[in-house]
Protein backbone atom coordinates (compact mmCIF):
# COMPACT_ATOMS: atom_id res chain seq x y z
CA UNK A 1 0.00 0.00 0.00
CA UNK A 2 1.12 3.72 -0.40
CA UNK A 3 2.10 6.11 2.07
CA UNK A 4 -0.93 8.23 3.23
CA UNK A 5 -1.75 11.91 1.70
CA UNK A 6 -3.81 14.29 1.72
CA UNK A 7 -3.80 14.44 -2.51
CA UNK A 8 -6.56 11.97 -3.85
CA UNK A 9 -5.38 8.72 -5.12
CA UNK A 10 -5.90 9.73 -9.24
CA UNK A 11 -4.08 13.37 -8.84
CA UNK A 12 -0.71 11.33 -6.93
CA UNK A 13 -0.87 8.69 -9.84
CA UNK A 14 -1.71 11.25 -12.39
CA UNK A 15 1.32 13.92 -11.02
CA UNK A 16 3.35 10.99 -10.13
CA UNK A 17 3.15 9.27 -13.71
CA UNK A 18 3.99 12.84 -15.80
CA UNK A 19 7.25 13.10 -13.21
CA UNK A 20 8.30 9.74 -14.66
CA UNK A 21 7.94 10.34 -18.21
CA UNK A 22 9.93 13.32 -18.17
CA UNK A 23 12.51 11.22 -16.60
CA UNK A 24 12.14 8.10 -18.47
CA UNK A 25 15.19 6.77 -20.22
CA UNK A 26 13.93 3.49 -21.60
CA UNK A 27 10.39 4.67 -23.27
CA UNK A 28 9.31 7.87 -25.22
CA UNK A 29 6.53 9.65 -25.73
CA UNK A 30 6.38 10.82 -29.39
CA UNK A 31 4.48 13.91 -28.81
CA UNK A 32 4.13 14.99 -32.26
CA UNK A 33 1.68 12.13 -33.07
CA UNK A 34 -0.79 12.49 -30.16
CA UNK A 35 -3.28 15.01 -31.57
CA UNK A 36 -3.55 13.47 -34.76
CA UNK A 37 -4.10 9.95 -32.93
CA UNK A 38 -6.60 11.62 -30.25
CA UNK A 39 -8.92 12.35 -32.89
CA UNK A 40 -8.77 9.21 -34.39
CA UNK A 41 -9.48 7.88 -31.05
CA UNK A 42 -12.39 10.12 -30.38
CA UNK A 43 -13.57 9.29 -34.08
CA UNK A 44 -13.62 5.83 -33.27
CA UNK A 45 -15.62 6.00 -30.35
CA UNK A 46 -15.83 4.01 -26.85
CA UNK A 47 -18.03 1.56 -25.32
CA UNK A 48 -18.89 -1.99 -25.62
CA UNK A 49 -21.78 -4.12 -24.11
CA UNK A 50 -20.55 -6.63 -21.63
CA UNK A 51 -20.72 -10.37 -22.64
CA UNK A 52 -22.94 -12.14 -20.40
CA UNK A 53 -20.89 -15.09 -21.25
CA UNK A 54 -17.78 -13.54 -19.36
CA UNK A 55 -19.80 -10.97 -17.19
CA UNK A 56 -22.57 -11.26 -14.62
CA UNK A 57 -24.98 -8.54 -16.41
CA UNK A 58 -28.32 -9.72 -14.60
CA UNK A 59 -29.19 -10.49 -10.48
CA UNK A 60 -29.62 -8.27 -7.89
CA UNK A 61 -27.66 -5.49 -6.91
CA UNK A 62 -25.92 -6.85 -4.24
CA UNK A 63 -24.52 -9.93 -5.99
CA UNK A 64 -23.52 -7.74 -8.85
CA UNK A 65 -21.91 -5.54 -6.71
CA UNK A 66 -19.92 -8.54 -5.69
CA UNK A 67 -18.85 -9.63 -8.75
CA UNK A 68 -17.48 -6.62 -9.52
CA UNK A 69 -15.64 -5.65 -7.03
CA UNK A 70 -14.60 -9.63 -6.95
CA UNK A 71 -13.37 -9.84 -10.61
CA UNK A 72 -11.64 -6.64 -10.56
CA UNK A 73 -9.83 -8.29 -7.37
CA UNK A 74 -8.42 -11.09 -8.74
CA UNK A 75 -8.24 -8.69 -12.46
CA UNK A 76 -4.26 -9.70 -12.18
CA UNK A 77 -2.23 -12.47 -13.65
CA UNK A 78 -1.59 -11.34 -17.33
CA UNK A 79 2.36 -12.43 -16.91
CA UNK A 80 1.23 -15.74 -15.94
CA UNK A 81 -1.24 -15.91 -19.64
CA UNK A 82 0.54 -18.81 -21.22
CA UNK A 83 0.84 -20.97 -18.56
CA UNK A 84 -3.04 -21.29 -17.36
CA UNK A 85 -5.73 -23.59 -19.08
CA UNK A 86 -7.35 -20.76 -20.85
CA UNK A 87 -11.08 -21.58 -22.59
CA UNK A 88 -11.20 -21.92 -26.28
CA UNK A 89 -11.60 -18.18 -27.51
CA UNK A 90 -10.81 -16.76 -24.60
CA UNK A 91 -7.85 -14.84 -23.47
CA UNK A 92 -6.66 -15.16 -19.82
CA UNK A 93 -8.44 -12.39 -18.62
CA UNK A 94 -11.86 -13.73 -19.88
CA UNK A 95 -11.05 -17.15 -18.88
CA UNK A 96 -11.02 -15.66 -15.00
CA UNK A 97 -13.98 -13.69 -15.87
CA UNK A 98 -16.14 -16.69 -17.32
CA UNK A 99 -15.58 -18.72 -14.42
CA UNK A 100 -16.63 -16.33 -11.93
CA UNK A 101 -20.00 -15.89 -13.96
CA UNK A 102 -20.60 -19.37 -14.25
CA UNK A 103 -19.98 -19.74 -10.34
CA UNK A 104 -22.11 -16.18 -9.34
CA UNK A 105 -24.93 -17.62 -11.68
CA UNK A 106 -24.88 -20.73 -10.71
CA UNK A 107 -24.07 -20.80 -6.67
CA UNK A 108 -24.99 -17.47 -6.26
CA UNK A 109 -21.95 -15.00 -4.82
CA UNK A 110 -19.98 -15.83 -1.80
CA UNK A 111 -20.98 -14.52 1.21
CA UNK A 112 -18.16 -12.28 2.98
CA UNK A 113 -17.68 -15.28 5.50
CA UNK A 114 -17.09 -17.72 2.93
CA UNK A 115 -14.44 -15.19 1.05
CA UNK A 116 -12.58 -14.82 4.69
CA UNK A 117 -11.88 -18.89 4.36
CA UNK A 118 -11.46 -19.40 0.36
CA UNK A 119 -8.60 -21.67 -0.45
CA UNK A 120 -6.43 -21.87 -3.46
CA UNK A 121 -7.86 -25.64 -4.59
CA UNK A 122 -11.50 -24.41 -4.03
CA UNK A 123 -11.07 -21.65 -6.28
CA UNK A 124 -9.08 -23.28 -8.52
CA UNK A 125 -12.23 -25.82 -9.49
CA UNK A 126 -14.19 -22.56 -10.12
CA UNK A 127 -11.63 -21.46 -12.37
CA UNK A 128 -10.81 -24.91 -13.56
CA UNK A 129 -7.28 -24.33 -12.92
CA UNK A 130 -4.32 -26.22 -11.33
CA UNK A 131 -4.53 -25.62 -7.46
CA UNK A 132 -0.83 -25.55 -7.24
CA UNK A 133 -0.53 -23.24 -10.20
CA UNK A 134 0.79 -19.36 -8.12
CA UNK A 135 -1.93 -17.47 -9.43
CA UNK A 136 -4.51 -19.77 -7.51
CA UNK A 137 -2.74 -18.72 -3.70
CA UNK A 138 -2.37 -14.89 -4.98
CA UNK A 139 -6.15 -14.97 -6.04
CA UNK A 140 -7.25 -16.56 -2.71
CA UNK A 141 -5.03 -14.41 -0.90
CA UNK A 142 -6.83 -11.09 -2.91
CA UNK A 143 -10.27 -12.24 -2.60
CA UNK A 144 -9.85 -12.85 1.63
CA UNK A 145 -8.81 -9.67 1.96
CA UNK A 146 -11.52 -8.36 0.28
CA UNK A 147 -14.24 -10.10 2.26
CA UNK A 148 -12.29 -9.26 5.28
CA UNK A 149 -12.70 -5.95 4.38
CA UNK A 150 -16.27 -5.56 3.82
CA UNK A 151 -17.42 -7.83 6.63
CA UNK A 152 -15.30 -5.98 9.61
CA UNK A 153 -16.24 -2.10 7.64
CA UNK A 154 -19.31 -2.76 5.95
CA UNK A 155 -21.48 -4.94 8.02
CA UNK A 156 -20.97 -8.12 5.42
CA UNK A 157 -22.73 -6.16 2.18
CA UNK A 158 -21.00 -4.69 -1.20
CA UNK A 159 -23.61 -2.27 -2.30
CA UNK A 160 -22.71 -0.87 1.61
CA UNK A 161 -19.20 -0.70 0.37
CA UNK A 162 -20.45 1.55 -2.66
CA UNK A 163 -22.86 3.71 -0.59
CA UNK A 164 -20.28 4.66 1.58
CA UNK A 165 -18.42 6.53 -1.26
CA UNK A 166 -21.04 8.89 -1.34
CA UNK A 167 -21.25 9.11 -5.42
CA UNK A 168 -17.87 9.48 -5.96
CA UNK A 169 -15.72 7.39 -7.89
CA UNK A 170 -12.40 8.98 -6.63
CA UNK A 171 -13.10 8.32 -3.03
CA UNK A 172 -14.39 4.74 -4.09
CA UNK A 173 -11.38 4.24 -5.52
CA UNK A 174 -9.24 5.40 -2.50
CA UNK A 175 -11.41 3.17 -0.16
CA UNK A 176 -10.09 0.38 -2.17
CA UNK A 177 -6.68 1.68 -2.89
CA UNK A 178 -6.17 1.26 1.17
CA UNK A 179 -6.95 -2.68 1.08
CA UNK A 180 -4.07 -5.00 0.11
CA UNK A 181 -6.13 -6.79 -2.29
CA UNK A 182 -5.58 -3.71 -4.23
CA UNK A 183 -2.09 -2.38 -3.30
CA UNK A 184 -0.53 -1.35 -6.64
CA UNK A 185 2.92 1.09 -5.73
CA UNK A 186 6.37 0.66 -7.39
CA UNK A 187 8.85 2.97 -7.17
CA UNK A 188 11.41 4.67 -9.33
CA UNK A 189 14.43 6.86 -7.92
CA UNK A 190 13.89 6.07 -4.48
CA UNK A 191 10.34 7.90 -4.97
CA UNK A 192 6.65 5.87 -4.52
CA UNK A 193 5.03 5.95 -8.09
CA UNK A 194 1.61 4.77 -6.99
CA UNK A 195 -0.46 3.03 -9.87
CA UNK A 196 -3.49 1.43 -8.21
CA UNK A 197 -4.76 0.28 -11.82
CA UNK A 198 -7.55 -2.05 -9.99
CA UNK A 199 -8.83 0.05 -7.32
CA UNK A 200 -9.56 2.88 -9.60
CA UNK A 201 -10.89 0.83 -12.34
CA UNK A 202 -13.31 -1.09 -9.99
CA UNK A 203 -14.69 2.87 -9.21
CA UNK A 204 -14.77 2.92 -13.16
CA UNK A 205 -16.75 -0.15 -13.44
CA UNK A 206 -19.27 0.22 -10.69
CA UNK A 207 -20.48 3.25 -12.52
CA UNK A 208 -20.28 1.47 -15.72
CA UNK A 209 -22.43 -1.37 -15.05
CA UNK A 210 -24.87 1.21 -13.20
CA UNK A 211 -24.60 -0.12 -9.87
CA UNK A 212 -24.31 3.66 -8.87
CA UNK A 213 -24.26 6.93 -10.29
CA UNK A 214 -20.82 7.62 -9.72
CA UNK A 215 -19.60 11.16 -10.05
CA UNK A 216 -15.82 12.25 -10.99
CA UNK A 217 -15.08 9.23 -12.94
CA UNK A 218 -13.54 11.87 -15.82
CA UNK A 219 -10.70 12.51 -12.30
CA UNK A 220 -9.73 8.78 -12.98
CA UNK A 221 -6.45 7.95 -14.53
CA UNK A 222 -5.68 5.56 -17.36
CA UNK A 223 -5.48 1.50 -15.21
CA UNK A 224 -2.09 1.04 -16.15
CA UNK A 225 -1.12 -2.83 -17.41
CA UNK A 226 0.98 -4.31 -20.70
CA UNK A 227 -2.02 -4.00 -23.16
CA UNK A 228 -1.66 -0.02 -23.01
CA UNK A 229 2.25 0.63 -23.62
CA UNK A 230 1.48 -2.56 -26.03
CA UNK A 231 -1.04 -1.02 -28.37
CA UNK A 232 0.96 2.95 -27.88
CA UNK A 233 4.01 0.96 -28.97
CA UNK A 234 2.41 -0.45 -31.95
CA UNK A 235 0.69 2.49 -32.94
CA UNK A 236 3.79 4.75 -33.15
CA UNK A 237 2.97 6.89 -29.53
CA UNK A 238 5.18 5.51 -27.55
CA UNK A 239 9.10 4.38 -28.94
CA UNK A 240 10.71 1.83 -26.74
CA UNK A 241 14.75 1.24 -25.96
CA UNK A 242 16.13 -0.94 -28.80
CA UNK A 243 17.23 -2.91 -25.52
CA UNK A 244 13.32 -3.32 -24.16
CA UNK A 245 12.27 -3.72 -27.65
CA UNK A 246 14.54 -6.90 -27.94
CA UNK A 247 13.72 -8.42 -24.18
CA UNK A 248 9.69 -7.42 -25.01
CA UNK A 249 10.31 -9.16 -28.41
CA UNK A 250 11.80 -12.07 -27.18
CA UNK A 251 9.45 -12.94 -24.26
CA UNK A 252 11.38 -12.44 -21.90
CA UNK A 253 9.94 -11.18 -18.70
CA UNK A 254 10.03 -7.83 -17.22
CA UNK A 255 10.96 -7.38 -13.60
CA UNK A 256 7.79 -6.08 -11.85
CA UNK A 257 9.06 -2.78 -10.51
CA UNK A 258 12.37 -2.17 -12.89
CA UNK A 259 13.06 1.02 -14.28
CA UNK A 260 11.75 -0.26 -17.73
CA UNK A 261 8.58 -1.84 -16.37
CA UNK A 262 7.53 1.31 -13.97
CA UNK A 263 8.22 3.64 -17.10
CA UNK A 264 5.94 1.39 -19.73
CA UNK A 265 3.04 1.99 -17.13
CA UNK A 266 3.82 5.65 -16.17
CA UNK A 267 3.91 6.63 -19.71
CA UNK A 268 1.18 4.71 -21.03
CA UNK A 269 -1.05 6.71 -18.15
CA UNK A 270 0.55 10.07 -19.12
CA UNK A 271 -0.03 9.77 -23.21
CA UNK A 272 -3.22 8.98 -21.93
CA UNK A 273 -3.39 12.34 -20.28
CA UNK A 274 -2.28 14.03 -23.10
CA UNK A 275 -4.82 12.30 -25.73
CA UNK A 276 -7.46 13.44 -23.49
CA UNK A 277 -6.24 16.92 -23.69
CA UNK A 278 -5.36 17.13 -26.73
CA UNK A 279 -9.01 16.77 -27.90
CA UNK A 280 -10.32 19.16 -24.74
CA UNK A 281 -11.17 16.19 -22.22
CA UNK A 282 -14.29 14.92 -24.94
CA UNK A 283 -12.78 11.91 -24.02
CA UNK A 284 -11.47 11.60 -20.47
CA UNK A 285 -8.79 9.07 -18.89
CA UNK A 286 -11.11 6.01 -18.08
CA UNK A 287 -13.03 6.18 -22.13
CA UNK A 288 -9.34 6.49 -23.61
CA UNK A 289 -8.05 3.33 -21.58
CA UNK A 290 -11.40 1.30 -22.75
CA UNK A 291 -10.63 2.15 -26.09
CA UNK A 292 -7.28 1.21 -26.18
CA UNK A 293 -7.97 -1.95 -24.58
CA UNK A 294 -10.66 -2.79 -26.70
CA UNK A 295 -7.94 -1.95 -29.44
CA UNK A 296 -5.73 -4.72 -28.20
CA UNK A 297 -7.92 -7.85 -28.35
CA UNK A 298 -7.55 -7.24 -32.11
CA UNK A 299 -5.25 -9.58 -34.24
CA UNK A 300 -3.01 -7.64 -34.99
CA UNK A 301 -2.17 -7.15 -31.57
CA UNK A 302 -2.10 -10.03 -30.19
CA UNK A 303 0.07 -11.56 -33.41
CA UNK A 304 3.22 -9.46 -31.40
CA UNK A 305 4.41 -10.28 -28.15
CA UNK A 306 3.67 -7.82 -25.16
CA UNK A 307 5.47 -6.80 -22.17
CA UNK A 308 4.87 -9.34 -19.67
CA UNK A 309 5.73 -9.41 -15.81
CA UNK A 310 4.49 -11.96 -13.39
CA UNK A 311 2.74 -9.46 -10.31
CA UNK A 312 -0.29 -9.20 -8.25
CA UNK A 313 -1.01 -5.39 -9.86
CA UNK A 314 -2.32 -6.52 -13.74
């Protein structure tokens, strides 16, 4: 977890993220592109229905609320992509995602008492994954925390959780950023460079999926993982150290925390920034990071390898 402030959790990633790039030494920002690619963006458009295959879209709201906040709490693992048994047509993030639904749908969601005592092999057969596979512990691990959480603060209930942000999606987000479920801070000079990619895209999603009208979701930063520097690289916004190219190219993995790795995500939120500016905030931080996303599932994509680096952040 970070170090307390009084600044909100988006403005230390956002100010924290811009004091990288102009410091990086291993990834660029080619500035002269991101107007011209901005508009393409907002040309494009943002927004996609969720699957109901992958994404528990019906229920009440307290079991939705659950799944939610559940997903985006085990929403980590994308170093660990080829080695899990992922479902045909699905990448490893929908894999996790499918499994969930198919257990919320057909069990119903865990109480808060039964997330307190989950164990690696029983959520490994809701995953259908290997209980002794790492990601299994890490996920229990995330998902006791989180029903720790909201059965000693919020009397056992989710949508509680929610209410007590009030309608904003910056204070949701630093209610979660303060659980170690969702503890997301590297550092870089000897200085914290807080990310906290799933705490502030859970706030992002809750309003998404209407399970509250969330003010200040436009205050959210980009959720930094390896599909944004991915697609930036390929589309010519972002220019990578021959060096990182090579490791990135050769699938090797990044060392969560490394100079290179903390730059790809500091820089991926800070074009971000400067996309939304460039076309006067028509498209804010969260709607820029959906597109790009949504970008990356494409083939073209996926047919180069990304950065990948085994950690419990994305």
């Amino acid at each position: 977890m970070g170090s307390p402030s009084s600044e909100p959790v988006a403005e230390r990633v956002r100010s924290t993220c811009e004091w990288v790039a102009g410091r990086a030494r291993f990834v660029h920002i080619e500035r002269d592109a991101v107007g011209e690619y901005a508009l393409g963006l907002q040309a494009a458009g943002v927004g996609a229905p969720l699957d109901p295959e992958t994404h528990l879209v019906e229920g009440d709201r307290e079991s939705r609320a659950a799944f939610v906040l559940c997903l985006d709490a085990i929403n980590f693992g994308s170093g660990w992509w080829p080695t899990i048994r992922k479902r045909a047509g699905h990448s490893g993030y929908f894999t996790v995602a499918a499994g969930l639904t198919e257990r919320f749908r057909d069990d119903g969601a865990w109480s808060t008492k039964e997330l307190t005592e989950l164990s690696p092999e029983h959520l490994a057969s809701v995953l259908d994954q290997d209980p002794e596979h790492p990601l299994m512990s890490q996920y229990a691990a995330s998902l006791r925390d989180v029903g720790e959480h909201v059965l000693a603060e919020h009397d056992g209930h989710f949508a509680t959780l929610i209410d007590a942000a009030r309608g904003s999606a910056v204070t949701l987000a630093e209610m979660l950023a303060r659980w170690k479920a969702f503890a997301d801070v590297s550092t870089y000079e000897d200085r914290p460079v807080p990310f906290f990619k799933r705490a502030q895209l859970a706030a992002a999603d809750i309003a998404r999926v209407g399970l509250a009208e969330l003010r200040e979701t436009q205050r959210l930063t980009a959720f930094a993982d390896n599909v944004l520097p991915h697609v930036l690289r390929l589309d010519g916004i972002l220019r990578l150290d021959p060096t990182l190219e090579k490791t990135i190219d050769g699938g090797q993995l990044l060392t969560h925390g490394s100079p290179p790795e903390v730059e790809l995500r500091a820089c991926a939120i800070h074009t971000v920034e400067l996309l939304s500016q460039a076309i006067d905030g028509r498209l804010y931080p969260a709607q820029i990071d959906e597109a790009l996303w949504n970008r990356g599932r494409e083939s073209r994509y996926k047919a180069v390898r990304r950065p990948r680096s085994r950690n419990t952040a994305y």
